[in-house]
C-alpha atoms as a PDB file:
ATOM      1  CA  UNK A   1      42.386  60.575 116.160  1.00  0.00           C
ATOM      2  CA  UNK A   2      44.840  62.901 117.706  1.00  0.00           C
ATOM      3  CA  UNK A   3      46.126  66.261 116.219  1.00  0.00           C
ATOM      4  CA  UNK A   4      49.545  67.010 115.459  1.00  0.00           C
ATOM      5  CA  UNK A   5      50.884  69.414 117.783  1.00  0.00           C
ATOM      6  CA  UNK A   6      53.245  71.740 115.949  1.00  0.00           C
ATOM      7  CA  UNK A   7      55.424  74.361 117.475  1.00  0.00           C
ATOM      8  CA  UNK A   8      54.943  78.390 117.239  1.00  0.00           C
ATOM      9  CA  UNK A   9      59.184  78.737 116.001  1.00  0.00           C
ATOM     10  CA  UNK A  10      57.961  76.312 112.993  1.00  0.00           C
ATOM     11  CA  UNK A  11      55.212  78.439 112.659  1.00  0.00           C
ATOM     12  CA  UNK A  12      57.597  81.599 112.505  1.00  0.00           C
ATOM     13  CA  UNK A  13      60.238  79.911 110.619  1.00  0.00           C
ATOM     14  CA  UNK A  14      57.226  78.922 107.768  1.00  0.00           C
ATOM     15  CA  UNK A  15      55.839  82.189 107.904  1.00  0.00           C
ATOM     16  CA  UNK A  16      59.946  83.582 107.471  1.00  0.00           C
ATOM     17  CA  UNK A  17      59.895  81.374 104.469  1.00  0.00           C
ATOM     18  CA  UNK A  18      57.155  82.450 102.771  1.00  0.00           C
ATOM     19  CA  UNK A  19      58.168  86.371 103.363  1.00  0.00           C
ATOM     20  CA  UNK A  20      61.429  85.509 101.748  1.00  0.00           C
ATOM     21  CA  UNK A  21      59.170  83.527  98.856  1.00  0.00           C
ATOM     22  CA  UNK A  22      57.300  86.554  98.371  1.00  0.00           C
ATOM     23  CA  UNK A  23      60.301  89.166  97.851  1.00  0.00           C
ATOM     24  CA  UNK A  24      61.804  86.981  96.104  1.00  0.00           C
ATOM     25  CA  UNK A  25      58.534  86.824  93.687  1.00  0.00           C
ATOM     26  CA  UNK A  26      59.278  90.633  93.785  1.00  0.00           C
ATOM     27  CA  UNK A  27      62.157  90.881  93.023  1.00  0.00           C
ATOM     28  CA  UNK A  28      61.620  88.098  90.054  1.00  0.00           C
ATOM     29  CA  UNK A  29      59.380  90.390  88.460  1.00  0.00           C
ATOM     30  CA  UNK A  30      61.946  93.012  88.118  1.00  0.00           C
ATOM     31  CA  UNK A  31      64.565  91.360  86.345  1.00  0.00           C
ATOM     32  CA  UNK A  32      64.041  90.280  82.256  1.00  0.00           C
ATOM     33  CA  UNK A  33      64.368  86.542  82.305  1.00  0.00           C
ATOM     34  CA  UNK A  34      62.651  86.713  78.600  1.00  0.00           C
ATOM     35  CA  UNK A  35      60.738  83.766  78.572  1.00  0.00           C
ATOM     36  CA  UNK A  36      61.304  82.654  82.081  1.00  0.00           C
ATOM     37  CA  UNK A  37      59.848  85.129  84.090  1.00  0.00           C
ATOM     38  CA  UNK A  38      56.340  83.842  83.892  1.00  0.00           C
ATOM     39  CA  UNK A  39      57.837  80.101  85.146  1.00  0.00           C
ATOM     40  CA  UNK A  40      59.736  81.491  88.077  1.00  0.00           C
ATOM     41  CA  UNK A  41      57.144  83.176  88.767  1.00  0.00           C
ATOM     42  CA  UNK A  42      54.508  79.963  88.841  1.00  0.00           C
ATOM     43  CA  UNK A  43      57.672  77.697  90.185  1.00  0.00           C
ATOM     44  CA  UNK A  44      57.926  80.012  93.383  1.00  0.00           C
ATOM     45  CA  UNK A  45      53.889  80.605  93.412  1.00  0.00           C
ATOM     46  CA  UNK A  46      53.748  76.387  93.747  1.00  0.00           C
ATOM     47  CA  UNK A  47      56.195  76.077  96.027  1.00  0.00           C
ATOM     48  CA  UNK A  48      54.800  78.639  98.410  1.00  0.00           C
ATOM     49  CA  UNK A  49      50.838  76.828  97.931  1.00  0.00           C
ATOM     50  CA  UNK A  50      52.680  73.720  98.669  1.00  0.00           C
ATOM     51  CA  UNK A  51      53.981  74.972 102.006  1.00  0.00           C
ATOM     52  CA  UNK A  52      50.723  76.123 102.907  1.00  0.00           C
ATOM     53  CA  UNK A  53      49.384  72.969 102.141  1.00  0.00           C
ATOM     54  CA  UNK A  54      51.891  70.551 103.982  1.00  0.00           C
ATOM     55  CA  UNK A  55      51.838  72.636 107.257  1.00  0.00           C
ATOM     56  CA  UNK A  56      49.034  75.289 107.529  1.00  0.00           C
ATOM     57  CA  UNK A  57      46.517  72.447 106.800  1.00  0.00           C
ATOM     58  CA  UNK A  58      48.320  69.460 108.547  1.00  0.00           C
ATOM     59  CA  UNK A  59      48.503  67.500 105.483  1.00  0.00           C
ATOM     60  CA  UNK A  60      52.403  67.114 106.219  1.00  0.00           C
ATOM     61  CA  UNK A  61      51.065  64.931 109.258  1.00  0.00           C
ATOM     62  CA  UNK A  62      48.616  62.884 107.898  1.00  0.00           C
ATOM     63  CA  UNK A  63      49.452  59.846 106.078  1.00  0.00           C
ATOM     64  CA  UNK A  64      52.546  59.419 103.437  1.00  0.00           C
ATOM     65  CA  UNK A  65      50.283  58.744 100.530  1.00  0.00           C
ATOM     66  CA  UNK A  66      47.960  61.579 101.077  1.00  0.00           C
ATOM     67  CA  UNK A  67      51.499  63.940 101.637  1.00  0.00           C
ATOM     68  CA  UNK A  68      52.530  62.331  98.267  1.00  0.00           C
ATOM     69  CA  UNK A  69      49.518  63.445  96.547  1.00  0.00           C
ATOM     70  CA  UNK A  70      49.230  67.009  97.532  1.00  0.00           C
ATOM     71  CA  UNK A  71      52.855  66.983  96.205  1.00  0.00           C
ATOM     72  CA  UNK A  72      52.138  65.553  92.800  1.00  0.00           C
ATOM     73  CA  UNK A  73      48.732  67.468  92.646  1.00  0.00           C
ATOM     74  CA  UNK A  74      50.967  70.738  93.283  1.00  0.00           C
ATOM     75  CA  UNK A  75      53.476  69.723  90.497  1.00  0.00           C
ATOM     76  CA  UNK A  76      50.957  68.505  88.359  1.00  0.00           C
ATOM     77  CA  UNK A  77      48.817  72.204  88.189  1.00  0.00           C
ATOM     78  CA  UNK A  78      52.162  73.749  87.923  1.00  0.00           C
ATOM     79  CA  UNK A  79      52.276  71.715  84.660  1.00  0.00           C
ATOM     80  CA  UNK A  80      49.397  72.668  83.409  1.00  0.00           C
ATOM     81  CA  UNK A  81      49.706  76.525  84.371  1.00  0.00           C
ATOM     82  CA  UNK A  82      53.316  76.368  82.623  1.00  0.00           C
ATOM     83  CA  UNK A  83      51.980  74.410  79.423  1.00  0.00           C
ATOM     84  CA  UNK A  84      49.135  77.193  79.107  1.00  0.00           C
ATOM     85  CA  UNK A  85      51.301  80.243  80.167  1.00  0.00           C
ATOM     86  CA  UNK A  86      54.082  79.513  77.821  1.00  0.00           C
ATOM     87  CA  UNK A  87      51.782  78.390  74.798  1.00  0.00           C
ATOM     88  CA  UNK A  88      49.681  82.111  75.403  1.00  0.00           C
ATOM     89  CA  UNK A  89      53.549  83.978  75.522  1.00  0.00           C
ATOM     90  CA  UNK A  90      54.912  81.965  72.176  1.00  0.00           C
ATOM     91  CA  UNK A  91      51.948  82.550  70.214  1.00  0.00           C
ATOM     92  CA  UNK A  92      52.035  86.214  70.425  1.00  0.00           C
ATOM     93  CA  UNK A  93      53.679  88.442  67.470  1.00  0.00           C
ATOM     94  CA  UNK A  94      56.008  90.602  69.612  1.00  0.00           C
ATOM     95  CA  UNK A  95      56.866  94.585  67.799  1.00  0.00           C
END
């Protein structure tokens, strides 16, 4: 089996991404979105695993259904992160 060759500007241009996913998780955390700051937060967090995942580990370049399934594994533990995170935050007697 031969290995995916990939570029070094995708490499940069990933790596660009994921600086500008990380100030924006920065920046996130500064503003009050109430209720919504812990899913941006998780949203962004999943979306920047998932990058690492597709192209950091090849799995981009492997076959559909396994590229399919990291994707719907990713969303998936988003799910359950968001369904736990947001069950902890309304439970809680705020004052």
């Amino acid at each position: 089996m031969s290995e995916h060759i990939i570029s070094s500007r995708l490499y940069w241009g990933i790596w660009a991404i994921l600086i500008f996913l990380t100030g924006l998780t920065a920046w996130v955390s500064t503003v009050d979105l109430k209720w919504f700051n812990p899913v941006a937060a998780l949203l962004i967090a999943t979306v920047k695993a998932s990058i690492v995942v597709l192209f950091f580990m090849h799995v981009k370049y492997t076959s559909e259904k396994l590229t399919k399934m990291a994707l719907g594994a990713a969303l998936f533990w988003l799910l359950i992160l968001l369904i736990l995170t947001l069950a902890d935050y309304s439970s809680r007697v705020l004052g």
